[in-house]
Structure formats: structure tokens, C-alpha cells
PDB file of N, CA and C in Angstrom:
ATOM      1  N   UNK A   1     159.562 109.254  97.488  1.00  0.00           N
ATOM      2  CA  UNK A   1     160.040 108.165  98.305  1.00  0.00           C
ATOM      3  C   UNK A   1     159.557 106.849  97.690  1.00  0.00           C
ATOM      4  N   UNK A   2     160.666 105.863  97.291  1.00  0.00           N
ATOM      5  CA  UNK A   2     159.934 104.684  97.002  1.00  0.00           C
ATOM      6  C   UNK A   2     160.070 103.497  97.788  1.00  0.00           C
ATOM      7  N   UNK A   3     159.093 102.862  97.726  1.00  0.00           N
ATOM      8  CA  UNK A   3     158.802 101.603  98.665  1.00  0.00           C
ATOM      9  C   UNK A   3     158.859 100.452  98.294  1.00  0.00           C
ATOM     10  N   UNK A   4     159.036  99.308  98.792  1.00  0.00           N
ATOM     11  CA  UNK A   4     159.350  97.840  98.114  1.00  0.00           C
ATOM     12  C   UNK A   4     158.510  97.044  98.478  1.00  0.00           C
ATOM     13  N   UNK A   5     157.846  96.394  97.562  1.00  0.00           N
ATOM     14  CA  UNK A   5     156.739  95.504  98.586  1.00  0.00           C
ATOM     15  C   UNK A   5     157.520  94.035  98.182  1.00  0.00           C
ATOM     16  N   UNK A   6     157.064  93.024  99.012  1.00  0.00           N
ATOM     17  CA  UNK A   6     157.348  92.158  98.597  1.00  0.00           C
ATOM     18  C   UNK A   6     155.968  90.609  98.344  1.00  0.00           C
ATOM     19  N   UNK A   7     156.159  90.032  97.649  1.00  0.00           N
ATOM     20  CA  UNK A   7     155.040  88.835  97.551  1.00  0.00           C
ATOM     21  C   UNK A   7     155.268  87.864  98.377  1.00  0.00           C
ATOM     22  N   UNK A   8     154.493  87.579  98.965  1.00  0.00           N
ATOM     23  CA  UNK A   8     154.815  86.404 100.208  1.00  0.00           C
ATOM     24  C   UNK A   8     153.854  85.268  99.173  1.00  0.00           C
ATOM     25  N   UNK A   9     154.180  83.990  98.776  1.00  0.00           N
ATOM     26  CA  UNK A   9     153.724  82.987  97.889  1.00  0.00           C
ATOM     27  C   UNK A   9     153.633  81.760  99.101  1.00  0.00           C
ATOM     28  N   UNK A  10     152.679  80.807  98.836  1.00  0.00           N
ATOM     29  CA  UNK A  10     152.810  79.592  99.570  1.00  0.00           C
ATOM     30  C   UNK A  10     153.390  78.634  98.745  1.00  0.00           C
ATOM     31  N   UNK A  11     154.842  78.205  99.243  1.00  0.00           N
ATOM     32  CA  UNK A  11     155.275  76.657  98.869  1.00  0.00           C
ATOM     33  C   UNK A  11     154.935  75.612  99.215  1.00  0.00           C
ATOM     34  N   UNK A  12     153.818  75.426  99.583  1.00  0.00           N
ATOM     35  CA  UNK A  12     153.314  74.338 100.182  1.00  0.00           C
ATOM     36  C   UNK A  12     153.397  73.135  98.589  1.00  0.00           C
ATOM     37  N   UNK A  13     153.535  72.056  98.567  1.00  0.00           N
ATOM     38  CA  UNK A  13     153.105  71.713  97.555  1.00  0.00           C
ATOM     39  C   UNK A  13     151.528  71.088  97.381  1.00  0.00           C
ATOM     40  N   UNK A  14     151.126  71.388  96.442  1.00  0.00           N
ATOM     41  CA  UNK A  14     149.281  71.071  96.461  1.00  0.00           C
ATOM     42  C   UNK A  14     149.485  69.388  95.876  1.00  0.00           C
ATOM     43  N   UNK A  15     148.517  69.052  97.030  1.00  0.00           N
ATOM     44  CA  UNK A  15     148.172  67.326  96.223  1.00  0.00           C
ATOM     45  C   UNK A  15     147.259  67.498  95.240  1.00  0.00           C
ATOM     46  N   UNK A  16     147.684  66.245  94.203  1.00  0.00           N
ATOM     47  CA  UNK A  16     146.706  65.648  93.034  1.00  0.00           C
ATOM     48  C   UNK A  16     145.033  65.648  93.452  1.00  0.00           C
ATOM     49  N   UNK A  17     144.434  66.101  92.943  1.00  0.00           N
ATOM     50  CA  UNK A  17     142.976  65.445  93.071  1.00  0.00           C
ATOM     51  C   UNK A  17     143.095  63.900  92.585  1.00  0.00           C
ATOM     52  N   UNK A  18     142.312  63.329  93.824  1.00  0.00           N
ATOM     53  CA  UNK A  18     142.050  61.830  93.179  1.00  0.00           C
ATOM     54  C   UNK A  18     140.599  61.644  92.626  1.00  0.00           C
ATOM     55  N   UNK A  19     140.949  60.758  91.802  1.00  0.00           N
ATOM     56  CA  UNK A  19     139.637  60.819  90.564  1.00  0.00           C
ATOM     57  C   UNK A  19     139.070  59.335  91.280  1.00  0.00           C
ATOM     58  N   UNK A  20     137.796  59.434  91.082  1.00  0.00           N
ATOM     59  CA  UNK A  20     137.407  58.109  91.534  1.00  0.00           C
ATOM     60  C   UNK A  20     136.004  57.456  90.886  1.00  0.00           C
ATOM     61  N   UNK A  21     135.701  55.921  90.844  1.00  0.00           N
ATOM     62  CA  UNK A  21     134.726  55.696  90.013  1.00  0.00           C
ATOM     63  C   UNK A  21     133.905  55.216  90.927  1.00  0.00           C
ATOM     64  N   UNK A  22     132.850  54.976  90.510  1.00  0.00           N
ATOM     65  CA  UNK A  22     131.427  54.112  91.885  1.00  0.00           C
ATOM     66  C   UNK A  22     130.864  53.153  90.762  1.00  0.00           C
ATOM     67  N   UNK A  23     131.018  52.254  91.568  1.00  0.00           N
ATOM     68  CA  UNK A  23     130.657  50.685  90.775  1.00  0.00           C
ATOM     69  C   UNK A  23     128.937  50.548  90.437  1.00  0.00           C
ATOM     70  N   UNK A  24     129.126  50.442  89.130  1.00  0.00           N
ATOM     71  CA  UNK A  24     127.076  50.355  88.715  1.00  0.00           C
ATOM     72  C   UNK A  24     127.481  48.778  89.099  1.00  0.00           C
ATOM     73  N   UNK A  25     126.001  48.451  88.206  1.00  0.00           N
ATOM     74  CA  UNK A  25     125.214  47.051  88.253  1.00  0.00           C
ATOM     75  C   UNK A  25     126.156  46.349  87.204  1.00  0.00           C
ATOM     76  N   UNK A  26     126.517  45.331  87.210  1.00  0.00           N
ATOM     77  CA  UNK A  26     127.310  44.725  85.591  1.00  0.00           C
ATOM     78  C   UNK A  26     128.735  44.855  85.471  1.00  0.00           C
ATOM     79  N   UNK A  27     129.080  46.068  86.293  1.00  0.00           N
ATOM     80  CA  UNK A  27     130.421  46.487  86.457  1.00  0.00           C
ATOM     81  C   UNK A  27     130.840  45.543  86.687  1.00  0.00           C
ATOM     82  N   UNK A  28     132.733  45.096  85.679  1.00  0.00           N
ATOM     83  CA  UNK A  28     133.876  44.802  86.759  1.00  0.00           C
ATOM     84  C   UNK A  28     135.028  45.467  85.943  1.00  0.00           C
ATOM     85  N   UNK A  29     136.590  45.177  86.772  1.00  0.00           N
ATOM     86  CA  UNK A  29     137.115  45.790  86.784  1.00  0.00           C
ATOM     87  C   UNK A  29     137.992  46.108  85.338  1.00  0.00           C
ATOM     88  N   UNK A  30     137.788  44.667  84.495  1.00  0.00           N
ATOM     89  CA  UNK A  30     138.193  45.289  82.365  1.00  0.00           C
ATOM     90  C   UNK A  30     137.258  46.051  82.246  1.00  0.00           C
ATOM     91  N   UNK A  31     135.810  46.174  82.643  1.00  0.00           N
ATOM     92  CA  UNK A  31     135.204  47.260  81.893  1.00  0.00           C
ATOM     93  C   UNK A  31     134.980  48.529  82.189  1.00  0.00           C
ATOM     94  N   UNK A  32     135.549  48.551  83.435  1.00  0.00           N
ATOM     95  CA  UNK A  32     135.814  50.056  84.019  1.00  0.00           C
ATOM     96  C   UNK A  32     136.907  50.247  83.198  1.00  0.00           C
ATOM     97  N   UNK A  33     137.878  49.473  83.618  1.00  0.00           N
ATOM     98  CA  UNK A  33     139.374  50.511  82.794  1.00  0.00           C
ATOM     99  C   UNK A  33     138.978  50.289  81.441  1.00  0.00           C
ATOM    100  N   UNK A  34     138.151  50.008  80.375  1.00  0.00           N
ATOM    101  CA  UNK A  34     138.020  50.136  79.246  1.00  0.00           C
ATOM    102  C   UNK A  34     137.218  51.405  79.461  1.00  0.00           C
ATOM    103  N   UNK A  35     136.376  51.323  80.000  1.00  0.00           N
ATOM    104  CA  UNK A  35     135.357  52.800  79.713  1.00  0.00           C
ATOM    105  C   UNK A  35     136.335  54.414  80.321  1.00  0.00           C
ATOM    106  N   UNK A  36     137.170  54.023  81.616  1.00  0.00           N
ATOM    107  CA  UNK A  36     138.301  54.916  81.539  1.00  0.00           C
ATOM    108  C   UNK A  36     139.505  55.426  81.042  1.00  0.00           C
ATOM    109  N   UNK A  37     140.106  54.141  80.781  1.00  0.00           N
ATOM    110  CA  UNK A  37     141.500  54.487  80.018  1.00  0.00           C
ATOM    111  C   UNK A  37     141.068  54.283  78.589  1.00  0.00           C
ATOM    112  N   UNK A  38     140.411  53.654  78.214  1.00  0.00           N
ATOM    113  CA  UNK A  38     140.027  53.133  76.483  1.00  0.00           C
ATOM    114  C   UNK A  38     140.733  51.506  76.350  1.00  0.00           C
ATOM    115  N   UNK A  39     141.156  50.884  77.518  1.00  0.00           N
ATOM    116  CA  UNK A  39     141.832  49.650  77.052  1.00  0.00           C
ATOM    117  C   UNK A  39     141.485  48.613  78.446  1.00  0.00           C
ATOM    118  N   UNK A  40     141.316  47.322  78.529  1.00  0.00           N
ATOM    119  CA  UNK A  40     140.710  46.849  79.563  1.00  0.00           C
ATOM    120  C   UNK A  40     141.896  46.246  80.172  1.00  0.00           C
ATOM    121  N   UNK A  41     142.714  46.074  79.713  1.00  0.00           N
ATOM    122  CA  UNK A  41     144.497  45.977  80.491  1.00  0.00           C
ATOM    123  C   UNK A  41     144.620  46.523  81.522  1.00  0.00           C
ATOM    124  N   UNK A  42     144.168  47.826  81.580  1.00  0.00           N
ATOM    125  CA  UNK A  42     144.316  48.613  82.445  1.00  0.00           C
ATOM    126  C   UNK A  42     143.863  48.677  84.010  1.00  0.00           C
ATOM    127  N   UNK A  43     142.793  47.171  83.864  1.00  0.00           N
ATOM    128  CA  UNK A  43     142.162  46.643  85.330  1.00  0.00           C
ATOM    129  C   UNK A  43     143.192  46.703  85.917  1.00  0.00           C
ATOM    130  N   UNK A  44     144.325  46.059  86.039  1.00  0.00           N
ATOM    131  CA  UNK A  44     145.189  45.332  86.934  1.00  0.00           C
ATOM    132  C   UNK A  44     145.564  46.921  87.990  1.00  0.00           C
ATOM    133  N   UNK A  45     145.774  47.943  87.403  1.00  0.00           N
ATOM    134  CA  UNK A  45     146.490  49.472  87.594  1.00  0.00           C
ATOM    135  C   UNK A  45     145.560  49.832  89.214  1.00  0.00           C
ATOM    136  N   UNK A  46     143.698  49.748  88.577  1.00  0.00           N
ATOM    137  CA  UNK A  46     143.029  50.054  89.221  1.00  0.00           C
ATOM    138  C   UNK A  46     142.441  49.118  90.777  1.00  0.00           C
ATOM    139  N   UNK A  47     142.901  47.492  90.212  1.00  0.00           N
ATOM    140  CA  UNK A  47     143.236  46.465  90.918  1.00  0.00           C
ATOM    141  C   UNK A  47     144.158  46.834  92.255  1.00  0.00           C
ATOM    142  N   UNK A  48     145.561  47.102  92.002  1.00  0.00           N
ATOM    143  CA  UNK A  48     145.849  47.635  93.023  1.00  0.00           C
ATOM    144  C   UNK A  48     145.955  49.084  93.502  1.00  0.00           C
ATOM    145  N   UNK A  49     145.867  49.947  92.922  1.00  0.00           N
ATOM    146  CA  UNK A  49     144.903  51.045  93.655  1.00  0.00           C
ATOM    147  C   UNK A  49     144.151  50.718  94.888  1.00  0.00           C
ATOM    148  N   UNK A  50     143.337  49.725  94.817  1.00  0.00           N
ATOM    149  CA  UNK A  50     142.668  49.912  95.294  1.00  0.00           C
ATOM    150  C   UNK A  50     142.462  48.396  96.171  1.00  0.00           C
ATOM    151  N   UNK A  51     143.477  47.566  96.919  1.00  0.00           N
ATOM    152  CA  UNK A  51     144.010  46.787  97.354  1.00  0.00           C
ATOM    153  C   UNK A  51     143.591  46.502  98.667  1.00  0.00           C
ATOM    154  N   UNK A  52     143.328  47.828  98.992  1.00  0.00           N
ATOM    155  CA  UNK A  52     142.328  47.791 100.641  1.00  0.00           C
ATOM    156  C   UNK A  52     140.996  47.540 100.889  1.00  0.00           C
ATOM    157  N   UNK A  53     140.704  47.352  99.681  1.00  0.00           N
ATOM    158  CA  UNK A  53     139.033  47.332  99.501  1.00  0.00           C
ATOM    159  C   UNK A  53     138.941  46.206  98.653  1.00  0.00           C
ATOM    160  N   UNK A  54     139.387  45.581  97.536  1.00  0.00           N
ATOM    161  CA  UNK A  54     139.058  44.821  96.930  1.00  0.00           C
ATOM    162  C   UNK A  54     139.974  43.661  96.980  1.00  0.00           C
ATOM    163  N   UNK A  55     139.471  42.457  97.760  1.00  0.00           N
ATOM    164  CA  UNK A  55     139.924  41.416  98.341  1.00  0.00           C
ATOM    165  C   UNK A  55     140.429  40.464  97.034  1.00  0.00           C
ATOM    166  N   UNK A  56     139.259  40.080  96.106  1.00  0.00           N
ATOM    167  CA  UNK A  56     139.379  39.194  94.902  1.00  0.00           C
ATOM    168  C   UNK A  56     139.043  40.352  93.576  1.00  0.00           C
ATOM    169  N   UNK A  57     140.022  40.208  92.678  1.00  0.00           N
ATOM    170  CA  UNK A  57     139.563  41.335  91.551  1.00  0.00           C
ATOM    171  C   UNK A  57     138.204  40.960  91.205  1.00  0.00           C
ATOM    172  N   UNK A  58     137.822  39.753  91.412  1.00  0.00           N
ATOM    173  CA  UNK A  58     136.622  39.425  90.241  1.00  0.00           C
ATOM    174  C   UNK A  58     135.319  39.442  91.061  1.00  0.00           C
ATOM    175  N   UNK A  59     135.469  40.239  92.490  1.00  0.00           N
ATOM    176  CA  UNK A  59     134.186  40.592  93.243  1.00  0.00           C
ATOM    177  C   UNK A  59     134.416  41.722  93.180  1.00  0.00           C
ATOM    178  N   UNK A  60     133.769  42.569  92.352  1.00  0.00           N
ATOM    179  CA  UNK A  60     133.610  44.284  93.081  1.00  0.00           C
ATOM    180  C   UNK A  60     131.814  44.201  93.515  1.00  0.00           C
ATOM    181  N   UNK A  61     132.233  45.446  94.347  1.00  0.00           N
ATOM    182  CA  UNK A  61     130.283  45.609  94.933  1.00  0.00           C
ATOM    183  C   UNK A  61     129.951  46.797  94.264  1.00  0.00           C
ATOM    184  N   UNK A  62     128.734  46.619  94.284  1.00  0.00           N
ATOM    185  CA  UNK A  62     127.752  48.068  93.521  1.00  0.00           C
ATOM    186  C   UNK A  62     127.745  48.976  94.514  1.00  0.00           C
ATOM    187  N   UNK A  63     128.240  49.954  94.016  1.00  0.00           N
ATOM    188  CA  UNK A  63     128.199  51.140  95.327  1.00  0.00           C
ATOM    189  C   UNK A  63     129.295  51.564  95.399  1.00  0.00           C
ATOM    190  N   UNK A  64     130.565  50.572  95.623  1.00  0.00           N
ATOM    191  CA  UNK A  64     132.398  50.715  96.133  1.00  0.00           C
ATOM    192  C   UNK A  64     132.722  51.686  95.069  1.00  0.00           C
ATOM    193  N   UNK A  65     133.478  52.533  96.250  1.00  0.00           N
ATOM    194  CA  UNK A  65     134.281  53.937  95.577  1.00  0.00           C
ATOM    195  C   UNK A  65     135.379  53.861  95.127  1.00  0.00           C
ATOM    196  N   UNK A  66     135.526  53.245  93.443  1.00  0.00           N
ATOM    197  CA  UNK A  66     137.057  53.118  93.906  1.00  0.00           C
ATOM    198  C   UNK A  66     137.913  53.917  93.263  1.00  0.00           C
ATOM    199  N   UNK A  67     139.578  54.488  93.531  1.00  0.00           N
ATOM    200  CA  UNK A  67     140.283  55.315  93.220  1.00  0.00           C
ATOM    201  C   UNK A  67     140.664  54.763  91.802  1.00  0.00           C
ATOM    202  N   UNK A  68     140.710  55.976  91.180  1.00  0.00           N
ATOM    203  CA  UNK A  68     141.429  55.822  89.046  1.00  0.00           C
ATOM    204  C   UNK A  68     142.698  55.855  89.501  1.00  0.00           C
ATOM    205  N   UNK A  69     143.513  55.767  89.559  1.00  0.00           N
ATOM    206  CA  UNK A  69     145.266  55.709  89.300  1.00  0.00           C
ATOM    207  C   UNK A  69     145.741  56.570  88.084  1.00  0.00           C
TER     208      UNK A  69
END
């Protein structure tokens, strides 16, 4: 006698992990995206990323979590 099984799979779709950086001492936001992406252009990306938290690009705080894009 043969039997049929079947695979029940979840389609759920899985979210991205978000990657995120924590602001040292000296930090701002060209030298994060230089030390992340390799190019300091790349502030502006992480700039608004992160739009809810960072009022003026050219104040970040020591400590603030902020999301990589």
C-alpha cells in the first residue's frame, strides 16, 4: 500500500535583518558611511534612514542606534 505525504512549507515572507551602528566618541555621519560602505557619500543614505532620530545631520549623539540602509 502506498501513501502520499505531503510538505506543508511556510510562505510567510521573512523580513531583512536590519543592520545597525552605535555612535562612538568622534563619530559623524561621512565617517560612519566611510568605515561602512568604504565611501563617505554614503552619509546622506544613512541620513535619512534614520530621519526620526536625527534632527540636524551634523549632531549625532554617542550612544544613538542608528539603522545601515
Amino acid at each position: 500500500m502506498e501513501t502520499e505525504t505531503e510538505t506543508v512549507t511556510d510562505t510567510e515572507p521573512v523580513e531583512p535583518a536590519e543592520t545597525y551602528y552605535i555612535v562612538l566618541p568622534g563619530d559623524c555621519l561621512w565617517n560612519i558611511a566611510k568605515q561602512v560602505y568604504g565611501t563617505g557619500t554614503m552619509w546622506d543614505a544613512i541620513y535619512r534612514a534614520n530621519l526620526e532620530q536625527i534632527e540636524d545631520p551634523n549632531w549625532i549623539r554617542i550612544g544613538q542606534k542608528l539603522v545601515m540602509p
